[in-house]
N, C-alpha and C. Protein backbone atom coordinates (compact mmCIF):
# COMPACT_ATOMS: atom_id res chain seq x y z
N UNK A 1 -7.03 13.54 -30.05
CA UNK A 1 -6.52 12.45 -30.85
C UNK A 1 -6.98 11.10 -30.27
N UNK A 2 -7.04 10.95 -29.01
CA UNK A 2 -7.36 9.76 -28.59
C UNK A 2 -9.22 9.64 -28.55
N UNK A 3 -9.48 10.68 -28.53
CA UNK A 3 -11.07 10.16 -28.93
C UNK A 3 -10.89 10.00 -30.07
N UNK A 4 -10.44 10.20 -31.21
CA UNK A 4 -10.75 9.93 -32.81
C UNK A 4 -10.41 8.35 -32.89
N UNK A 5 -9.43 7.86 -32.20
CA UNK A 5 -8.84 6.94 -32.30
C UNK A 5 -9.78 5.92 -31.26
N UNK A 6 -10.53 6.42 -30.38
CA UNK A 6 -11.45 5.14 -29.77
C UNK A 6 -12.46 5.28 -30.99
N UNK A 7 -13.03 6.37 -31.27
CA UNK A 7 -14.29 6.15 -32.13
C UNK A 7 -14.42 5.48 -34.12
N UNK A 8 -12.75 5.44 -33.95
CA UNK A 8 -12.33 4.71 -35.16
C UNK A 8 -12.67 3.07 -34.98
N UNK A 9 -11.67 3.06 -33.08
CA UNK A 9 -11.99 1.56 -33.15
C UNK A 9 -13.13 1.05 -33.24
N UNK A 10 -14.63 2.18 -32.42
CA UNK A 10 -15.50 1.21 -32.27
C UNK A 10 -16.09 0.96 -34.20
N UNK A 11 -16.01 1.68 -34.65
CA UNK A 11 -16.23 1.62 -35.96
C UNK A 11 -16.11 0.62 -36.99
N UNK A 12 -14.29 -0.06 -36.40
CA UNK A 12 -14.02 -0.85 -36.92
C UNK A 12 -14.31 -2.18 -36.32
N UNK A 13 -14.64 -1.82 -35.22
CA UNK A 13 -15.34 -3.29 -34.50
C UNK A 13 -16.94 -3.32 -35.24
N UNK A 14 -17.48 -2.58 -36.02
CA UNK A 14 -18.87 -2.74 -36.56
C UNK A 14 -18.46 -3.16 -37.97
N UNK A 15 -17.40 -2.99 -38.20
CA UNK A 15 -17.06 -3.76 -40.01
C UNK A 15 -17.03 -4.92 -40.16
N UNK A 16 -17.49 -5.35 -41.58
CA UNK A 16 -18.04 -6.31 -41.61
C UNK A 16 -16.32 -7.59 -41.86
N UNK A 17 -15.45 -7.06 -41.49
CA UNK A 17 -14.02 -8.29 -41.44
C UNK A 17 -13.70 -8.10 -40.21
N UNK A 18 -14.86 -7.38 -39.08
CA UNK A 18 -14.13 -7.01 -37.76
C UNK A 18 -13.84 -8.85 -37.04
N UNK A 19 -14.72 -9.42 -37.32
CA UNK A 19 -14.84 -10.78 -37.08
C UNK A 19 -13.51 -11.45 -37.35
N UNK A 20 -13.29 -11.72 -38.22
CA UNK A 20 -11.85 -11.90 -39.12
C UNK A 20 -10.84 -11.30 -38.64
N UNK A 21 -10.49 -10.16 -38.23
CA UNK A 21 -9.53 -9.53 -38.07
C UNK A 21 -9.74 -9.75 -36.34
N UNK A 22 -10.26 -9.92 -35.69
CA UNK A 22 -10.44 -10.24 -34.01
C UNK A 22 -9.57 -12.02 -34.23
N UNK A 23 -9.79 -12.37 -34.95
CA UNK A 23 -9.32 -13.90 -34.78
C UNK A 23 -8.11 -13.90 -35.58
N UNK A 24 -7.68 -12.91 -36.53
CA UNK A 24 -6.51 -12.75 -37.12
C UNK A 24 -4.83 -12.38 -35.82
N UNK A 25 -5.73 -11.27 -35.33
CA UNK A 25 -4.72 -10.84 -33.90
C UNK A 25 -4.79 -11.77 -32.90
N UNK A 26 -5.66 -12.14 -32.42
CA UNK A 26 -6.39 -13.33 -31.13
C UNK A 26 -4.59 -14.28 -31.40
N UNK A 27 -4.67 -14.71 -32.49
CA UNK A 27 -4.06 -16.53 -33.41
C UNK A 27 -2.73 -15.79 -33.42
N UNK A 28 -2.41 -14.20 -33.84
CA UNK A 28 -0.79 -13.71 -34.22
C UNK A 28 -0.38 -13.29 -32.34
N UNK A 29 -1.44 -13.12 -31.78
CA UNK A 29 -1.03 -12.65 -30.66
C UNK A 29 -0.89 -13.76 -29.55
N UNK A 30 -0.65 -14.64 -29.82
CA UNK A 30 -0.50 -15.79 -29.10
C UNK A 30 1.09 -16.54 -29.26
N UNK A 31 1.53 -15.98 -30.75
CA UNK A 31 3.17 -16.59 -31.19
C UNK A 31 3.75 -15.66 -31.31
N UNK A 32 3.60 -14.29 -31.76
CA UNK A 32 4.41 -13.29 -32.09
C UNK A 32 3.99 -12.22 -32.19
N UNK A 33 2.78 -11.53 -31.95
CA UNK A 33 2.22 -10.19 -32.34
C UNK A 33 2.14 -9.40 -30.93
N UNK A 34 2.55 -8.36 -30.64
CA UNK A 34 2.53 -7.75 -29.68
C UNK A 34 0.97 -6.98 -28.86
N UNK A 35 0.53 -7.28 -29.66
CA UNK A 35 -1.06 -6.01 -29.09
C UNK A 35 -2.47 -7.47 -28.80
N UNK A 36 -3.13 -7.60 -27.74
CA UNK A 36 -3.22 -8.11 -27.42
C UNK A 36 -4.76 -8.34 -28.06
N UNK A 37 -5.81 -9.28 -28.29
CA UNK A 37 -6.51 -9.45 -28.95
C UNK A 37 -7.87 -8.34 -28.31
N UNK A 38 -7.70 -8.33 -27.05
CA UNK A 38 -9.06 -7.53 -26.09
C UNK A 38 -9.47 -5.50 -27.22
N UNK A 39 -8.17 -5.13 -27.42
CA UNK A 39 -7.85 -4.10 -27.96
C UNK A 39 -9.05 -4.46 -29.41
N UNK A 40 -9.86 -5.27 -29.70
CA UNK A 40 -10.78 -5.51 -30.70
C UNK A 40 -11.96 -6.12 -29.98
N UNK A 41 -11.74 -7.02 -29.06
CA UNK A 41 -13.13 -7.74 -28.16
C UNK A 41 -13.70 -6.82 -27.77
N UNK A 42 -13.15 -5.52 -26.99
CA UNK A 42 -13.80 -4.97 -25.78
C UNK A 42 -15.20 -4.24 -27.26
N UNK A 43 -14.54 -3.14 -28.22
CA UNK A 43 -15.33 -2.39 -28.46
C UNK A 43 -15.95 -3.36 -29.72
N UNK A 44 -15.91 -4.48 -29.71
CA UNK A 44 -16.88 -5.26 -30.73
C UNK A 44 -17.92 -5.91 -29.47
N UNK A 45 -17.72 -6.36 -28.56
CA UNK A 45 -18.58 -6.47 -27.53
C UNK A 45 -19.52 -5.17 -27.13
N UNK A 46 -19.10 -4.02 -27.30
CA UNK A 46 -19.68 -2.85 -26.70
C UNK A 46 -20.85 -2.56 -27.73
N UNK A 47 -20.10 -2.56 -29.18
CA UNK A 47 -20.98 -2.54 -30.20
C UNK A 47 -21.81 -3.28 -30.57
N UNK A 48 -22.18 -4.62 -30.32
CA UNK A 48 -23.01 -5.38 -30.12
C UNK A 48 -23.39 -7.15 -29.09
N UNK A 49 -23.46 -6.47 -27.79
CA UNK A 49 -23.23 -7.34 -26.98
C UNK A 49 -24.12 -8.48 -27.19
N UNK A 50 -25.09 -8.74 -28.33
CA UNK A 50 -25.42 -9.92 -28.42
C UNK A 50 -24.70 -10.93 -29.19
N UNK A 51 -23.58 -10.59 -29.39
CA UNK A 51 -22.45 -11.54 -30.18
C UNK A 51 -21.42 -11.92 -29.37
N UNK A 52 -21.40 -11.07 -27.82
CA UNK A 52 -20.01 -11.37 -26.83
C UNK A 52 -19.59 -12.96 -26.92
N UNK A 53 -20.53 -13.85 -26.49
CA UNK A 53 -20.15 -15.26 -26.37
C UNK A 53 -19.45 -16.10 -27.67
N UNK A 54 -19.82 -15.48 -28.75
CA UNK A 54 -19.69 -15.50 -29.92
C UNK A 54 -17.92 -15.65 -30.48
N UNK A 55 -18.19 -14.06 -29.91
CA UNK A 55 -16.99 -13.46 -30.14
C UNK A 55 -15.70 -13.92 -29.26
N UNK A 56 -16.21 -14.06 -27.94
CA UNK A 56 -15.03 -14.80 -26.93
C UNK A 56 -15.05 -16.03 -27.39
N UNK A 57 -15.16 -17.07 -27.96
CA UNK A 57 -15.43 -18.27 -28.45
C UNK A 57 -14.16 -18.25 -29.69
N UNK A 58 -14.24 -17.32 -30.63
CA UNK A 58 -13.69 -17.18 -31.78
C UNK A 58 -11.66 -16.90 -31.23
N UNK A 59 -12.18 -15.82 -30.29
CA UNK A 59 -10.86 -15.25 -29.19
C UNK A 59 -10.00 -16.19 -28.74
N UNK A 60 -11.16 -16.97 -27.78
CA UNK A 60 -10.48 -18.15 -27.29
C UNK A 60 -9.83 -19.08 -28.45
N UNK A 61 -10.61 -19.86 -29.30
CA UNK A 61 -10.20 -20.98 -30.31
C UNK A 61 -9.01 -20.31 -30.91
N UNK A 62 -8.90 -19.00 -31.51
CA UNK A 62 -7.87 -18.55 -32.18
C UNK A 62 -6.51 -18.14 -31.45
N UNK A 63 -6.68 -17.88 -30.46
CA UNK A 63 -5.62 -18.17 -29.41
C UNK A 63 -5.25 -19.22 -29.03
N UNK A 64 -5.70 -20.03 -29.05
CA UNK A 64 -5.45 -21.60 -28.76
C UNK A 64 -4.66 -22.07 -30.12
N UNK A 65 -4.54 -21.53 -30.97
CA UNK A 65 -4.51 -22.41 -32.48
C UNK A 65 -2.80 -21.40 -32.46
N UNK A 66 -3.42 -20.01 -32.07
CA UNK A 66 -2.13 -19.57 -32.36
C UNK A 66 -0.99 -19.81 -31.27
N UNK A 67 -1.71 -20.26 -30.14
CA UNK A 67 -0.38 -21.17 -28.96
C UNK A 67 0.15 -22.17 -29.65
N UNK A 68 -0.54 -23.28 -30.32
CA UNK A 68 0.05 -24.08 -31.07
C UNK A 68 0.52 -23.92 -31.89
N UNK A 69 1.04 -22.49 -32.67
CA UNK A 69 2.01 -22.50 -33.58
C UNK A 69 3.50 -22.01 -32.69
N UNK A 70 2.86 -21.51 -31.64
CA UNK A 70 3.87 -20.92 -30.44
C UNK A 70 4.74 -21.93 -30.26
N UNK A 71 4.22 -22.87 -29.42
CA UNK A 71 4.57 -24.21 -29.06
C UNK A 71 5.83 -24.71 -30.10
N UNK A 72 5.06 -24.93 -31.24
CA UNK A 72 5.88 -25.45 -32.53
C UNK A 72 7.04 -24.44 -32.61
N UNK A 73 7.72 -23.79 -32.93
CA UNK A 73 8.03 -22.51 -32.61
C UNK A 73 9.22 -22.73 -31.38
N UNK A 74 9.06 -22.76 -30.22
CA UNK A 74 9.59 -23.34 -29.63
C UNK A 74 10.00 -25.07 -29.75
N UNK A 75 9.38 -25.67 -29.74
CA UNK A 75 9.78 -27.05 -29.90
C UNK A 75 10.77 -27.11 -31.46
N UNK A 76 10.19 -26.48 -32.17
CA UNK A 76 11.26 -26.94 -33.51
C UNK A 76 11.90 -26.61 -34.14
N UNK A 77 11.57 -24.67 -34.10
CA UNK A 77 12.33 -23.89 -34.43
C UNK A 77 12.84 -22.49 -33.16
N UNK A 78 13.27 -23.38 -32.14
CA UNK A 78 13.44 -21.88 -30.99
C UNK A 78 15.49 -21.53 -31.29
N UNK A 79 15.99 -22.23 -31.61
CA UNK A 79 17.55 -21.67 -32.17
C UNK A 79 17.09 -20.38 -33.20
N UNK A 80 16.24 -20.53 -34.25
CA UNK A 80 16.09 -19.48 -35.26
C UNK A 80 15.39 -18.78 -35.57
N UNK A 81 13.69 -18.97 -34.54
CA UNK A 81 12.71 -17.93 -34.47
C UNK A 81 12.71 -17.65 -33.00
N UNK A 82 12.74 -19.06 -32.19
CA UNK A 82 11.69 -18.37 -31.19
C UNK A 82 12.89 -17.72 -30.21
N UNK A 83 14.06 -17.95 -30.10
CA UNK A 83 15.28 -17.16 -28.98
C UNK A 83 15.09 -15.77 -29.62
N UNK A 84 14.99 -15.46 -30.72
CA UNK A 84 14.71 -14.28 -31.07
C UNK A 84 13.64 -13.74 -30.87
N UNK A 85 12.63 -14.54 -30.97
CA UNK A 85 10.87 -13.77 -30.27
C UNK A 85 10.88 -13.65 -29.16
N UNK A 86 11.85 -14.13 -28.06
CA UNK A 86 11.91 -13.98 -27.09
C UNK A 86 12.80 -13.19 -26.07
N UNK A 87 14.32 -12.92 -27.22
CA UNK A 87 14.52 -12.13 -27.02
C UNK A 87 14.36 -10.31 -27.32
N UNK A 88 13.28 -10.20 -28.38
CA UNK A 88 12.49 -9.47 -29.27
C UNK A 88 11.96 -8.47 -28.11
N UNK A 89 11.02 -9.59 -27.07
CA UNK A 89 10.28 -8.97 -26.12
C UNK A 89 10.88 -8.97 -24.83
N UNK A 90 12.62 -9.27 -24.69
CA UNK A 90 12.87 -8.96 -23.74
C UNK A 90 13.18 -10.00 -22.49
N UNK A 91 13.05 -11.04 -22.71
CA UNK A 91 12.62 -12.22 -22.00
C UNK A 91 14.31 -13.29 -22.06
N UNK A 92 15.22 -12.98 -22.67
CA UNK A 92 16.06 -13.77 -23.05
C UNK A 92 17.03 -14.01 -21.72
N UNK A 93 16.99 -12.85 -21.25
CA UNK A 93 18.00 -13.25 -19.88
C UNK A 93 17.77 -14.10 -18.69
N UNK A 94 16.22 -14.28 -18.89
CA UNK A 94 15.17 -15.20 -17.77
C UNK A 94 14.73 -16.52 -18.11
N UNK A 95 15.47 -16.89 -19.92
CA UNK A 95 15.05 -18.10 -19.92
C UNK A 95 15.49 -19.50 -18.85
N UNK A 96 16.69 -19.22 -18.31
CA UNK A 96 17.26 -20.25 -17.74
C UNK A 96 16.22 -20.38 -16.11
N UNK A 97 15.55 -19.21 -15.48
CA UNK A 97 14.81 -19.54 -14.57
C UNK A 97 13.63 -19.56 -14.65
N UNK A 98 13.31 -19.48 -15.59
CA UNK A 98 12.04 -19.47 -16.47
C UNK A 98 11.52 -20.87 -16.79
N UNK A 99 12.94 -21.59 -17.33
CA UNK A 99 12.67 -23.04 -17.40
C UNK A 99 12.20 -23.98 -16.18
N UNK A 100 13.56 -23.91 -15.10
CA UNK A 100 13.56 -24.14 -14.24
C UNK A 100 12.04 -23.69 -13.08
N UNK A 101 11.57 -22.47 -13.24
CA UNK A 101 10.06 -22.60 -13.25
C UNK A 101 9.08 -23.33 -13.53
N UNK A 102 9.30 -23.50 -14.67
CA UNK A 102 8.60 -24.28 -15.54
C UNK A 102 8.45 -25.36 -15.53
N UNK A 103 9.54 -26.44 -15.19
CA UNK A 103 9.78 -27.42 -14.84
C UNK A 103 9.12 -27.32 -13.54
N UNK A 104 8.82 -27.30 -12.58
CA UNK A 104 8.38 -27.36 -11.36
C UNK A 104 6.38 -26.96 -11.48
N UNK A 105 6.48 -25.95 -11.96
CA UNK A 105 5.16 -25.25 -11.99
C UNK A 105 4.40 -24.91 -13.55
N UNK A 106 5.05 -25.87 -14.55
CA UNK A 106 3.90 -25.83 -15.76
C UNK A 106 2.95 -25.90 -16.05
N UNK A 107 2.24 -26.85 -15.53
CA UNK A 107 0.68 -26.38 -15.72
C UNK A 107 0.53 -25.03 -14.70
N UNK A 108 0.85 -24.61 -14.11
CA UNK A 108 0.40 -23.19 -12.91
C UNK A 108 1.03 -22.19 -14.09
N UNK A 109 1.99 -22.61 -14.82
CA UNK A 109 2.56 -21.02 -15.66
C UNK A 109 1.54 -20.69 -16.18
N UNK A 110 1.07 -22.03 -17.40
CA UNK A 110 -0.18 -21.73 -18.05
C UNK A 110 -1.26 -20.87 -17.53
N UNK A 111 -1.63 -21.61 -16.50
CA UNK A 111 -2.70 -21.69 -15.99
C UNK A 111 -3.09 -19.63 -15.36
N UNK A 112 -2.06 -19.24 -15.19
CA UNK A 112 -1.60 -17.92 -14.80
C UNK A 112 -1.80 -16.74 -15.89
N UNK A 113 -0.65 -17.50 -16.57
CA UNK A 113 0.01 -16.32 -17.21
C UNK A 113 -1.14 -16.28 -18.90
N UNK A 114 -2.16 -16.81 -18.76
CA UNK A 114 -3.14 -17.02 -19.46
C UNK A 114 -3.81 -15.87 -19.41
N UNK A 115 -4.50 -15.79 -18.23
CA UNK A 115 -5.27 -14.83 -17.65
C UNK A 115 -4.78 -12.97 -16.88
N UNK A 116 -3.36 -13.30 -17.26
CA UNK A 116 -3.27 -12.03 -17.49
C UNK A 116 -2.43 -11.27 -18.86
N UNK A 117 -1.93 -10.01 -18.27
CA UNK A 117 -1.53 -9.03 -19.54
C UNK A 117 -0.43 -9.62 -19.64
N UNK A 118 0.60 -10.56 -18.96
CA UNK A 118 1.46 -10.96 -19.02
C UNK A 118 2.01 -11.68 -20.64
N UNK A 119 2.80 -11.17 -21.48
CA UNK A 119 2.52 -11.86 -22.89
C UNK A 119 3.02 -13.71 -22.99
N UNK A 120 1.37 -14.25 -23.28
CA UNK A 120 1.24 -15.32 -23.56
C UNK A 120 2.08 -16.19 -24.63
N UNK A 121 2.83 -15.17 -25.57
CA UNK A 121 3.59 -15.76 -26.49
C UNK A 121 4.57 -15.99 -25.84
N UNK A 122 4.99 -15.93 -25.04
CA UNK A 122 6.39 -16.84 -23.84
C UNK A 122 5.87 -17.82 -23.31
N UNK A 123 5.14 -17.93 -23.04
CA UNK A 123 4.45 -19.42 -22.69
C UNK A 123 4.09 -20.29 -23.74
N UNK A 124 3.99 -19.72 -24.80
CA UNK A 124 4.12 -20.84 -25.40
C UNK A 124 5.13 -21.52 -26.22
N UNK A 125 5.94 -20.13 -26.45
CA UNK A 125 7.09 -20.63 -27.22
C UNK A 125 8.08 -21.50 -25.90
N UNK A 126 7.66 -21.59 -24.70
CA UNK A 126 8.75 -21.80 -23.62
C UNK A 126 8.65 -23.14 -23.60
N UNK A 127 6.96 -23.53 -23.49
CA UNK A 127 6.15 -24.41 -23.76
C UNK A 127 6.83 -25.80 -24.10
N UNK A 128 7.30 -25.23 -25.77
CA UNK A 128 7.29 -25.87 -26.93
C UNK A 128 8.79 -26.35 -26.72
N UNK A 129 9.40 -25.34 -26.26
CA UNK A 129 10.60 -25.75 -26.02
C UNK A 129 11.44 -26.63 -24.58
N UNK A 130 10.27 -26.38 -23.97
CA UNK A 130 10.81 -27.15 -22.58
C UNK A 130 10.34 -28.46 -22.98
N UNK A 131 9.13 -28.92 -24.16
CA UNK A 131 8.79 -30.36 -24.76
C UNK A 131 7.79 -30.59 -23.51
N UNK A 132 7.05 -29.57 -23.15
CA UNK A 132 5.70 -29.85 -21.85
C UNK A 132 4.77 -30.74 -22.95
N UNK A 133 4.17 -31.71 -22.27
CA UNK A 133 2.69 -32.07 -23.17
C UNK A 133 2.22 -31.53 -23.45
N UNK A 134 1.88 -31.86 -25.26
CA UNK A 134 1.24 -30.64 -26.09
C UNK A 134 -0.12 -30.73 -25.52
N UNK A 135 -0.67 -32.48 -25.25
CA UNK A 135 -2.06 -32.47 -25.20
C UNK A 135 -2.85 -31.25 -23.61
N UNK A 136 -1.67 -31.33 -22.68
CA UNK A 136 -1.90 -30.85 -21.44
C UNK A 136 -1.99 -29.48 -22.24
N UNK A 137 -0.80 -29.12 -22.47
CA UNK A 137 -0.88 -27.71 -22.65
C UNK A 137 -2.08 -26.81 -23.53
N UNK A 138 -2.48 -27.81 -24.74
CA UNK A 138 -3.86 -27.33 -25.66
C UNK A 138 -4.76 -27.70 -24.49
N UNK A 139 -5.10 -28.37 -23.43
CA UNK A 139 -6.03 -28.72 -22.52
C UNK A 139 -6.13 -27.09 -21.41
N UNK A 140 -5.15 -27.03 -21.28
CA UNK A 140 -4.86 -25.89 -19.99
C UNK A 140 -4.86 -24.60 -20.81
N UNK A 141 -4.29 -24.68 -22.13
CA UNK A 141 -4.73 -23.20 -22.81
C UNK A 141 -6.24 -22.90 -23.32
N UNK A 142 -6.86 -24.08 -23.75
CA UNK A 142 -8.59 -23.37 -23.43
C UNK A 142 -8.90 -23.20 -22.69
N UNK A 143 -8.86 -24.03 -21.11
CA UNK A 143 -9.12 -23.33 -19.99
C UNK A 143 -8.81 -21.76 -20.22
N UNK A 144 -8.03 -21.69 -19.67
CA UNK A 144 -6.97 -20.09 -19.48
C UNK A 144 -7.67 -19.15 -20.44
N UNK A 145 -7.43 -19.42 -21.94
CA UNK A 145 -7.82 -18.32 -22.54
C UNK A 145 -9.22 -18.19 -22.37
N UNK A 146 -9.89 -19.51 -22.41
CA UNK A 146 -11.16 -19.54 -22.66
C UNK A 146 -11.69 -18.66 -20.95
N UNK A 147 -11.63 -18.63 -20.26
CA UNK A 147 -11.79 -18.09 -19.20
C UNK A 147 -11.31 -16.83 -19.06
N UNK A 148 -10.32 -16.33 -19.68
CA UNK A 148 -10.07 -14.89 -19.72
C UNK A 148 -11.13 -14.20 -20.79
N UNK A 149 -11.29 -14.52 -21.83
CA UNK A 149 -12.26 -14.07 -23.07
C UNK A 149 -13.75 -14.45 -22.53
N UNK A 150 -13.45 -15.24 -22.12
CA UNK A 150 -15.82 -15.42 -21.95
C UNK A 150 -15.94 -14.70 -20.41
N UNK A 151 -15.09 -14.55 -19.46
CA UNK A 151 -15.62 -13.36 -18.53
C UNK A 151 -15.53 -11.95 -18.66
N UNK A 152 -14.71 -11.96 -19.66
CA UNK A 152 -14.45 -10.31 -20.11
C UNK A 152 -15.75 -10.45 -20.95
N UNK A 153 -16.29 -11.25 -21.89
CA UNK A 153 -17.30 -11.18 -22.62
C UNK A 153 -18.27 -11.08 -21.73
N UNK A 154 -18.85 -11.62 -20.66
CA UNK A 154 -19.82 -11.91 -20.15
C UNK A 154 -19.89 -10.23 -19.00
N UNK A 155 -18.74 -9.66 -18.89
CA UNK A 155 -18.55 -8.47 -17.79
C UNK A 155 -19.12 -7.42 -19.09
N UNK A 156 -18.87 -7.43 -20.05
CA UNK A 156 -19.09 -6.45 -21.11
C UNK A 156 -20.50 -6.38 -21.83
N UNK A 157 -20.75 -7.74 -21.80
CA UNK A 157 -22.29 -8.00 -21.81
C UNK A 157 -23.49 -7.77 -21.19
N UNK A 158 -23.18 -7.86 -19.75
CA UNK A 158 -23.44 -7.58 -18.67
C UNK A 158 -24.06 -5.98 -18.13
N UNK A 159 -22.66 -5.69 -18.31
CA UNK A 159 -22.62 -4.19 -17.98
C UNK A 159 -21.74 -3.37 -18.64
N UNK A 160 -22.33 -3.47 -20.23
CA UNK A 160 -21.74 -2.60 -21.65
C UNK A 160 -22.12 -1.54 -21.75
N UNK A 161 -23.20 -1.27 -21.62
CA UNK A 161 -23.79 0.57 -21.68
C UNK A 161 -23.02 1.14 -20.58
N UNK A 162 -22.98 1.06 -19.46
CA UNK A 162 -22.49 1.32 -18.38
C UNK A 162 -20.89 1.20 -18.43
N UNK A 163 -20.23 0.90 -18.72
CA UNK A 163 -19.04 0.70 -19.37
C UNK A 163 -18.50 1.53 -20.46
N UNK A 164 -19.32 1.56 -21.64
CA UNK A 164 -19.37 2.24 -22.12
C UNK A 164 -19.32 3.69 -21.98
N UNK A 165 -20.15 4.05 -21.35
CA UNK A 165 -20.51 5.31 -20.90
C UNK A 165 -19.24 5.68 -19.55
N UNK A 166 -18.76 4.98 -19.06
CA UNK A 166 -17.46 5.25 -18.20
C UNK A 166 -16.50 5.30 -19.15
N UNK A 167 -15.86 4.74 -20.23
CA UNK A 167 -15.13 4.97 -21.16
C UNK A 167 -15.24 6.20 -21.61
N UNK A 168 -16.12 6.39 -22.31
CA UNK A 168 -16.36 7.55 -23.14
C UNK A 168 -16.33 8.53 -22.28
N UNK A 169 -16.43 8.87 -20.97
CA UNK A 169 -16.37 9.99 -20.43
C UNK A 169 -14.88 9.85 -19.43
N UNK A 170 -14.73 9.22 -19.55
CA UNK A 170 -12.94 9.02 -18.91
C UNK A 170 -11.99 8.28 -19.57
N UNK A 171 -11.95 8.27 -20.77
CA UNK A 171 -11.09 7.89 -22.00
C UNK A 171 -9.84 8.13 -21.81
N UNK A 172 -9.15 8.91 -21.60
CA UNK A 172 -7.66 9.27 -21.06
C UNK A 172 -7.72 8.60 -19.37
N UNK A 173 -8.24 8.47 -18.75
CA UNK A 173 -8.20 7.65 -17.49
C UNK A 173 -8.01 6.42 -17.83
N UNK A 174 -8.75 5.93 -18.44
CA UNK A 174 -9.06 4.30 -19.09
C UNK A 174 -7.97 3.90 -19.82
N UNK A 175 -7.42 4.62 -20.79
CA UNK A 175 -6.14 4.52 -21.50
C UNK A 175 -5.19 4.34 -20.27
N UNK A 176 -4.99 5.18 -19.48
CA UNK A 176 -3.81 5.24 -19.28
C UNK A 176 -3.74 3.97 -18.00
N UNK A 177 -4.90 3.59 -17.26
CA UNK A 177 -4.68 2.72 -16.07
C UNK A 177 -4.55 0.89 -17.46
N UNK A 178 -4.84 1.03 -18.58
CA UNK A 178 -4.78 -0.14 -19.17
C UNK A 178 -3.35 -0.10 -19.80
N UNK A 179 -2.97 1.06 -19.90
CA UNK A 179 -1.59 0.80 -20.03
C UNK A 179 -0.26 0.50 -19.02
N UNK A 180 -1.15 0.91 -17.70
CA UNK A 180 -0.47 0.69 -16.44
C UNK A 180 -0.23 -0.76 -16.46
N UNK A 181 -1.75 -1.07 -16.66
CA UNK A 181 -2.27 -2.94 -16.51
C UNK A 181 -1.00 -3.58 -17.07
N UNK A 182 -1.04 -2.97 -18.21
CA UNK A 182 -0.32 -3.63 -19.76
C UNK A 182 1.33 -3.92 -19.14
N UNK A 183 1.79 -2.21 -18.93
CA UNK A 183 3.52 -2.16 -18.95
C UNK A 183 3.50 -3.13 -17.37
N UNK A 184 2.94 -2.84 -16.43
CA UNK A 184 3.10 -3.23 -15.13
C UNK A 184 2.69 -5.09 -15.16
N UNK A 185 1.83 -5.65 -15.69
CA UNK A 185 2.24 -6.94 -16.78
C UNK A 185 3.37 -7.36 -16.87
N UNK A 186 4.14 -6.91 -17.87
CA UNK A 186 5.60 -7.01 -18.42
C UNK A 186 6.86 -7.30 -17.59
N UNK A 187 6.70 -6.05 -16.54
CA UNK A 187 7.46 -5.73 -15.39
C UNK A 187 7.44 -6.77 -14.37
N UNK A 188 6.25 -7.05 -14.10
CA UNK A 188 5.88 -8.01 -13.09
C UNK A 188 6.85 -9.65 -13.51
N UNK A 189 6.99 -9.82 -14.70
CA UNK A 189 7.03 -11.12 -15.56
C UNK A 189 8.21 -10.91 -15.39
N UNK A 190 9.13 -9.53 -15.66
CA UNK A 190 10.56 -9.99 -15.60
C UNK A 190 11.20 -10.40 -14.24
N UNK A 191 10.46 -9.71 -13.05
CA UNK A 191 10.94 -10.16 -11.58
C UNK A 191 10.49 -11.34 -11.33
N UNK A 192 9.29 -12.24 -11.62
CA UNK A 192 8.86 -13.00 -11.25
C UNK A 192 10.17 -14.40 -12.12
N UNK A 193 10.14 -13.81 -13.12
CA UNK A 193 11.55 -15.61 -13.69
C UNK A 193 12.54 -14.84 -14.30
């Protein structure tokens, strides 16, 4: 089952709305969508690594666009969407040291919790609501994303056949240490605020 299901994805990373739909999740996965945009980069990069820069470009901007609805979100509506998106994913009992984090180390949250599995839609809805500078924060979220998406692009570009070919022959390995990445992410975020 899980090979049918990688060889679906790479498939659908060769369709012609794969483009569209990479910047559809990238923009939802930044305010509210749970699955993280790479889950479309990696095997649209694999499938044609002369578009990686391309493609991390699109990743980045659409993540950036969808922090700023995050932000908003927090700043204007966090009583009626975002305490609930946040408590959705779990995060509600840590807002109070979370803030207080935040307050001290905001640009470093960004700057962090950008670049990993850690979900970015708390940063921005926290963002929005702690009233951090939007201009800093759209400044420090292209950094961040843009630096998480163009070295994963540029590692996949790089060394995609080879990658490839470790995937495909350790596919249940690969699954399961990215889900380690993923849940152990999460985990990490609730001890840390």
């Amino acid at each position: 089952m899980l090979r049918r299901l990688y060889n679906w994805t790479l498939s659908l990373a060769a369709h012609r709305h794969a483009t569209l739909a990479l910047a559809g999740v990238s923009f939802a996965e930044s305010a509210i969508f749970p699955i993280p945009p790479d889950v479309l980069l990696v095997p649209m990069v694999l499938a044609d690594p002369r578009k990686a820069y391309r493609l991390a470009a699109i990743c980045t901007l659409s993540s950036v666009i969808g922090g700023m609805l995050g932000y908003a979100i927090g700043a204007l509506l966090y009583e009626s969407v975002g305490a609930w998106l946040i408590q959705l994913y779990g995060y509600a009992h840590q807002m109070e040291s979370f803030q207080a984090a935040y307050a001290k180390w905001g640009a470093w949250l960004i700057l962090l919790k950008g670049l990993t599995p850690i979900p970015y839609k708390i940063v921005t809805i926290t963002s929005g609501f702690a009233h951090y500078n939007f201009a800093a924060f759209v400044g420090l979220s292209l950094v961040t994303r843009g630096a998480r998406f163009f070295i994963e692009a540029w590692l996949l570009r790089r060394y995609g056949e080879p990658v490839r070919h470790f995937i495909e022959h350790r596919l249940e390995w690969v699954t399961l240490a990215f889900a380690v990445i993923l849940i152990g992410g999460v985990v990490a975020s609730r001890f840390l605020f």
